[in-house]
Protein backbone atom coordinates (compact mmCIF):
# COMPACT_ATOMS: atom_id res chain seq x y z
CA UNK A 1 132.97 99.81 78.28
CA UNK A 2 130.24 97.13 76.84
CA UNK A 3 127.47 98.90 75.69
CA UNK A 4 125.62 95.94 74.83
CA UNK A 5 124.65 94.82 78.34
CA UNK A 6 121.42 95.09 79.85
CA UNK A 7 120.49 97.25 82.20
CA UNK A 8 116.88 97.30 83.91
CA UNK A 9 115.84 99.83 86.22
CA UNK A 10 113.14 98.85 89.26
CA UNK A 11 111.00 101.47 90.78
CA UNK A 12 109.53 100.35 93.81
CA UNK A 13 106.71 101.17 95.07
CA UNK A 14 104.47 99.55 97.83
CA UNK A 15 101.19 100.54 98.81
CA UNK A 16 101.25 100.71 102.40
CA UNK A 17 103.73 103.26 103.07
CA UNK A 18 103.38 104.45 106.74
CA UNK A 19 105.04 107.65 107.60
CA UNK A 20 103.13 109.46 104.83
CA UNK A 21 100.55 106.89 103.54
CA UNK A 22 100.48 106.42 99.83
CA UNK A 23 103.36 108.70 99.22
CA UNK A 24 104.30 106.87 95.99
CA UNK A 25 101.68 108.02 94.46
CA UNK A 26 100.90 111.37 95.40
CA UNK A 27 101.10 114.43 94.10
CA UNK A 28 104.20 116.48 93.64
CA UNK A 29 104.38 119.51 91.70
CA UNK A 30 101.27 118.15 89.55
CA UNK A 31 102.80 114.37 89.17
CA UNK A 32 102.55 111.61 91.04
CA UNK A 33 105.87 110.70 93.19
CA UNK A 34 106.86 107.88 90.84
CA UNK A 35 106.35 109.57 87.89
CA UNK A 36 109.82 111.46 88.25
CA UNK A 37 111.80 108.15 89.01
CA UNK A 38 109.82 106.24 85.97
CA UNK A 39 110.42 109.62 83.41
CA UNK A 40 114.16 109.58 84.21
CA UNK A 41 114.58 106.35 83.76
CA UNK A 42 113.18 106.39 80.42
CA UNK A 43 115.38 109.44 79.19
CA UNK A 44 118.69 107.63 80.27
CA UNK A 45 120.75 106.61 77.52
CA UNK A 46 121.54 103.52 78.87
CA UNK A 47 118.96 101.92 80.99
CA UNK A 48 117.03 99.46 78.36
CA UNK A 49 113.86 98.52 80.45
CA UNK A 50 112.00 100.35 83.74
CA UNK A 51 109.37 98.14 85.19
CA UNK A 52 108.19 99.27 88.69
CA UNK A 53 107.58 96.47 90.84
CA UNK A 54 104.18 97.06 93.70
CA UNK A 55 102.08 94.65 95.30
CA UNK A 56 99.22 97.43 94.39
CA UNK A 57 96.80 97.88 91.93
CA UNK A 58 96.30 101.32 91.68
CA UNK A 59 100.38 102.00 91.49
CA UNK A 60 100.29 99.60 88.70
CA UNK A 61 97.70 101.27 86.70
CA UNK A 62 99.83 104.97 87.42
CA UNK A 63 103.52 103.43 86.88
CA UNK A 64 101.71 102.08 83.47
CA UNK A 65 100.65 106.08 82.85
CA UNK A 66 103.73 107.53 83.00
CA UNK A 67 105.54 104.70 80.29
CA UNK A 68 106.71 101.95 83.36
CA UNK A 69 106.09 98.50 82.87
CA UNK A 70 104.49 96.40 85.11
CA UNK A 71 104.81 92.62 84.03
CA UNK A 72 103.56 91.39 87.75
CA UNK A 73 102.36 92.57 91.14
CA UNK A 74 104.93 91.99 94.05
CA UNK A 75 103.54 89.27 96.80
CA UNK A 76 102.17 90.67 100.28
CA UNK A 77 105.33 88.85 101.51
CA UNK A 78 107.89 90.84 99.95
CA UNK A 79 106.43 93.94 100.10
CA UNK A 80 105.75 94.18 104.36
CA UNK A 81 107.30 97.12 106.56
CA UNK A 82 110.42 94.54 107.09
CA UNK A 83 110.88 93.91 103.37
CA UNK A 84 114.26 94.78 102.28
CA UNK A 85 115.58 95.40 98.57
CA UNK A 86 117.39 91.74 98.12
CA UNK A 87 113.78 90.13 98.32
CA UNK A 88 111.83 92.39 95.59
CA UNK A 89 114.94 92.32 93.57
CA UNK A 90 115.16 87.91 94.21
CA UNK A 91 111.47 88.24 92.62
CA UNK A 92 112.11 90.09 90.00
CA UNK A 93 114.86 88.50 88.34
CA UNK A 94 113.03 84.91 88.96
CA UNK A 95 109.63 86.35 87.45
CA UNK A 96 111.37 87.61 84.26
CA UNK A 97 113.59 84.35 84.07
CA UNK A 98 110.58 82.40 83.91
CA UNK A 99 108.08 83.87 82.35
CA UNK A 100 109.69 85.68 79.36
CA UNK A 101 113.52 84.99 79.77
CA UNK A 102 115.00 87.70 80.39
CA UNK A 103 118.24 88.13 81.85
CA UNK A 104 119.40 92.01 82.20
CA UNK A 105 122.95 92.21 83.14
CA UNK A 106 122.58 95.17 85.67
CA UNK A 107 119.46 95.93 88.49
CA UNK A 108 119.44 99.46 89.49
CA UNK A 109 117.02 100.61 92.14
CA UNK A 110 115.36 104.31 91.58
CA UNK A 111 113.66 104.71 94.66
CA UNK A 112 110.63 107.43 93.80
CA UNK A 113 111.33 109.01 97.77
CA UNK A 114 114.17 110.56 95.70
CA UNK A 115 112.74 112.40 93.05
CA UNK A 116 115.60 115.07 92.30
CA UNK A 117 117.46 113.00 89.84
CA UNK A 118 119.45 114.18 86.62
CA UNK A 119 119.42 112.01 83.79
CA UNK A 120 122.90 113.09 82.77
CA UNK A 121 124.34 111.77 87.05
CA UNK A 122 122.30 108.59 86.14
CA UNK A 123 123.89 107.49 83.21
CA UNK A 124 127.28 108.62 84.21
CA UNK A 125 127.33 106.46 87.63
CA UNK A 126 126.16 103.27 85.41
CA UNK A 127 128.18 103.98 82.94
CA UNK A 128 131.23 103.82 85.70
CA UNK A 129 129.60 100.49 86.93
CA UNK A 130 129.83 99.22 83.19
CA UNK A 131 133.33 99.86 83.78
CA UNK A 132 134.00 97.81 86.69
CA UNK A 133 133.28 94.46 86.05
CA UNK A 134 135.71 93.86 89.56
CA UNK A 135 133.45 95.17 91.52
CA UNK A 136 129.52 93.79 92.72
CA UNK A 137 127.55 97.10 92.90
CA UNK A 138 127.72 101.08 92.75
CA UNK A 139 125.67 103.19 95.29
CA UNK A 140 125.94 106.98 95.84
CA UNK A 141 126.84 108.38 98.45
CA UNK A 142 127.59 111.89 100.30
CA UNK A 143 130.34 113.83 101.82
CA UNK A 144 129.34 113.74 105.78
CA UNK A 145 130.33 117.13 107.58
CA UNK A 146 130.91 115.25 110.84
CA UNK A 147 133.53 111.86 110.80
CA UNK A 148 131.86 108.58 112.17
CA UNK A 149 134.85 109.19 114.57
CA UNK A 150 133.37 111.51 116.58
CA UNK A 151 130.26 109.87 116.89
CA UNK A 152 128.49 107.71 119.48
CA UNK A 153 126.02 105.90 120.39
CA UNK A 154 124.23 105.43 123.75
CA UNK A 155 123.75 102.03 125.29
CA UNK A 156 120.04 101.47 125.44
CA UNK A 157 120.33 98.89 128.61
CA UNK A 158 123.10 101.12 130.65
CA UNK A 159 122.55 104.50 129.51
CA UNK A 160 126.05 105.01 129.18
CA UNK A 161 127.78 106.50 126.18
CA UNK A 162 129.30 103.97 123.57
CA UNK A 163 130.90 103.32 120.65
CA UNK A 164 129.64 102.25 117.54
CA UNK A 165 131.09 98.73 115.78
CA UNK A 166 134.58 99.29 115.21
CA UNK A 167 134.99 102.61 115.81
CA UNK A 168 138.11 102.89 118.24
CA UNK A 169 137.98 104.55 121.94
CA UNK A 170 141.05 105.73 122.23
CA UNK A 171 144.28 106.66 119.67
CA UNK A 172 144.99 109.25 117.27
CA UNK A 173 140.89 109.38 116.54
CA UNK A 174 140.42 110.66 119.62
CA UNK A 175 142.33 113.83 119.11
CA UNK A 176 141.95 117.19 117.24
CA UNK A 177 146.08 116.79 116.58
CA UNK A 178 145.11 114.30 113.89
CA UNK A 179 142.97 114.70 110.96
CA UNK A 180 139.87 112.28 111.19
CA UNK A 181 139.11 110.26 108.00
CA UNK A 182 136.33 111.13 105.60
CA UNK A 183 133.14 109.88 106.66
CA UNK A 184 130.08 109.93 104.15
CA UNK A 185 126.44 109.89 103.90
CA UNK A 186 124.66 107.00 101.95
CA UNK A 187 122.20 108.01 99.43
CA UNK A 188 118.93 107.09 98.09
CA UNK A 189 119.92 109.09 94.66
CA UNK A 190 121.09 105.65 92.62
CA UNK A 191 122.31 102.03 93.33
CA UNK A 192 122.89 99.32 90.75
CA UNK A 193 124.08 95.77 90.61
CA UNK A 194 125.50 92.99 88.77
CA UNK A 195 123.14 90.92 88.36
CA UNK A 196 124.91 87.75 88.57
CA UNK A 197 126.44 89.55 91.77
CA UNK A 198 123.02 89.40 93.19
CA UNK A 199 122.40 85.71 93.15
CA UNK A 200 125.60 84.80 94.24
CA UNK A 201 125.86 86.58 96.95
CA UNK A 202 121.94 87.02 97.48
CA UNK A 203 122.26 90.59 98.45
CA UNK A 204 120.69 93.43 96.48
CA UNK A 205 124.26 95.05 96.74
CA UNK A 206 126.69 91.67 96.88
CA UNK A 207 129.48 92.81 99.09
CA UNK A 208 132.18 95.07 97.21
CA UNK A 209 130.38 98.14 96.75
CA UNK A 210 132.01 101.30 94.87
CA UNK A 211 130.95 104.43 95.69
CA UNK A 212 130.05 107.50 93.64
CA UNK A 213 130.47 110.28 95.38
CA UNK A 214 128.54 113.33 94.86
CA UNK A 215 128.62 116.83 96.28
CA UNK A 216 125.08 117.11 97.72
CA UNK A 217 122.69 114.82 98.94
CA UNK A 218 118.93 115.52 97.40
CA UNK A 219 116.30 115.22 100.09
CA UNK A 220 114.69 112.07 100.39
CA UNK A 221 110.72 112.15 101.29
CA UNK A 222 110.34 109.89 104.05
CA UNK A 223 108.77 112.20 106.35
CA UNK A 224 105.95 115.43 106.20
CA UNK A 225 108.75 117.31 107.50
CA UNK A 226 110.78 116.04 104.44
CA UNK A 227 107.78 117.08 102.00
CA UNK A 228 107.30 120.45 103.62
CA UNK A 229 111.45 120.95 103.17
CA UNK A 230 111.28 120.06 99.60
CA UNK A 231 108.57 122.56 98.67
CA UNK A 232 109.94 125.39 100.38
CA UNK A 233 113.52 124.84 98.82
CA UNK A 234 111.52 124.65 95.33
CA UNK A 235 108.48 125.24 93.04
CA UNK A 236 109.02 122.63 90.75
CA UNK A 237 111.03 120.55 89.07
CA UNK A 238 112.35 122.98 86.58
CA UNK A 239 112.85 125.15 89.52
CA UNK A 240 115.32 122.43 90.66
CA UNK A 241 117.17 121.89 87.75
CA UNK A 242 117.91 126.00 86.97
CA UNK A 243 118.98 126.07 90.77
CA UNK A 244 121.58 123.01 89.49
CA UNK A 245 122.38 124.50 86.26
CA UNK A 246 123.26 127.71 88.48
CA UNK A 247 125.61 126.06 90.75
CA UNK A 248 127.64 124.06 87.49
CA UNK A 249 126.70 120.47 86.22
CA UNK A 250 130.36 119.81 87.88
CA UNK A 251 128.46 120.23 91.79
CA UNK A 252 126.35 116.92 91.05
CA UNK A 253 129.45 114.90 89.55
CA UNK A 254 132.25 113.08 91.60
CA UNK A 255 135.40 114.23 90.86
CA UNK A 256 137.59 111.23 92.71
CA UNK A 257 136.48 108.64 91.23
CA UNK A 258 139.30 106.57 91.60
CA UNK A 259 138.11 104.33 94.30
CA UNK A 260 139.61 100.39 94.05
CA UNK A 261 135.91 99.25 94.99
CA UNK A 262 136.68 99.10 98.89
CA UNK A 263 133.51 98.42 101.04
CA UNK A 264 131.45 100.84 102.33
């Protein structure tokens, strides 16, 4: 494994959040949102740089509280309800290119809507990227309880059951004789990228993405419903990590990592 490549962690965080407006910033367990993505960053033994990346003042001034950097503010244009990852990402590396030269190796994305991170899962899923220079990008995912094979859709125009893309109507997937493959969850825990993977493919993920599987998947706060969960389940973040430390370091940790880098 190279230890000497770069690795710079984004935290993103728009101002006009919708579903629970200015959720980046507000207050959970006596921090704002952000803070948690920004602080683990910062303790990870690998990650070499955390600058969170907002088109808003005010999340500028807090990300620069809690020991983020932020070099720039994001343009309206990449930070709308449409906005997707590749675009703030795209910015990002062309801002630092140009204005300081910088050139980090690896992007990963800590999302603050996910703020039950361990510092120890963070390193250990970029340190398996690090390994894997044959592959684009790492993103965690979940074990699903329910295979995509026994799932549909229904047609919005017909109102008729159907199936979705590639997912087969008929065959051994449609019987209980046969055991349906493993379907998982993706999850807003941790994703990184080569960067190089990034701009030739310009997708925040590129296209061969190896998964890291782990054995729960920690809420993320997209919704007051999702809010309300969280502080039920716990009283803090401490609270969190002794209900971890309970359950065994090994129930955060995939133990199959020996995935070839297939698409998910």
């Amino acid at each position: 494994m190279d230890s000497h490549k770069e690795i710079l962690a984004l935290i993103p965080a728009r101002g006009g959040s919708k579903r629970i407006p200015r959720k980046n910033i507000r207050e959970l367990w006596g921090k704002p949102l952000l803070a948690y993505s920004i602080e683990v960053a910062r303790r990870s033994k690998v990650i070499n740089r955390v600058i969170c990346t907002t088109d808003d003042h005010e999340i500028a001034d807090i990300a620069r509280q809690y020991g983020a950097e932020v070099p720039f503010i994001r343009p309206a244009e990449f930070a709308a309800d449409q906005s997707g990852d590749t675009e703030f990402y795209m910015h990002a590396i062309a801002w630092l290119r140009e204005q300081e030269g910088y050139h980090p190796d690896i992007i990963t994305n800590l999302r603050p809507t996910n703020p039950l991170r361990r510092v120890e899962v963070v390193d250990d899923i970029l340190e398996t990227l690090l390994r894997r220079n044959d592959v684009d990008s790492i993103r965690s995912v979940c074990r699903s309880s329910i295979s995509v094979f026994l799932m549909r859709t229904i047609n919005p125009e017909s109102g008729l059951i159907d199936c979705p893309v590639n997912v087969p109507r008929e065959g051994p997937f449609q019987t209980a004789k046969q055991p349906l493959p493993q379907s998982f969850l993706l999850s807003s825990y941790l994703d990184a990228t080569w960067v190089e993977a990034v701009l030739r493919t310009q997708r925040s993920l590129g296209q061969k993405m190896l998964p890291y599987i782990l054995n729960e998947n920690p809420i993320d706060l997209d919704t007051e419903d999702d809010w309300s969960k969280l502080l039920s389940q716990y009283s803090s973040y401490d609270a969190y990590l002794a209900a971890q430390d309970q359950s065994g370091p090994a129930s955060f940790r995939s133990a199959d990592m020996k995935s070839s880098g297939k698409d998910l």
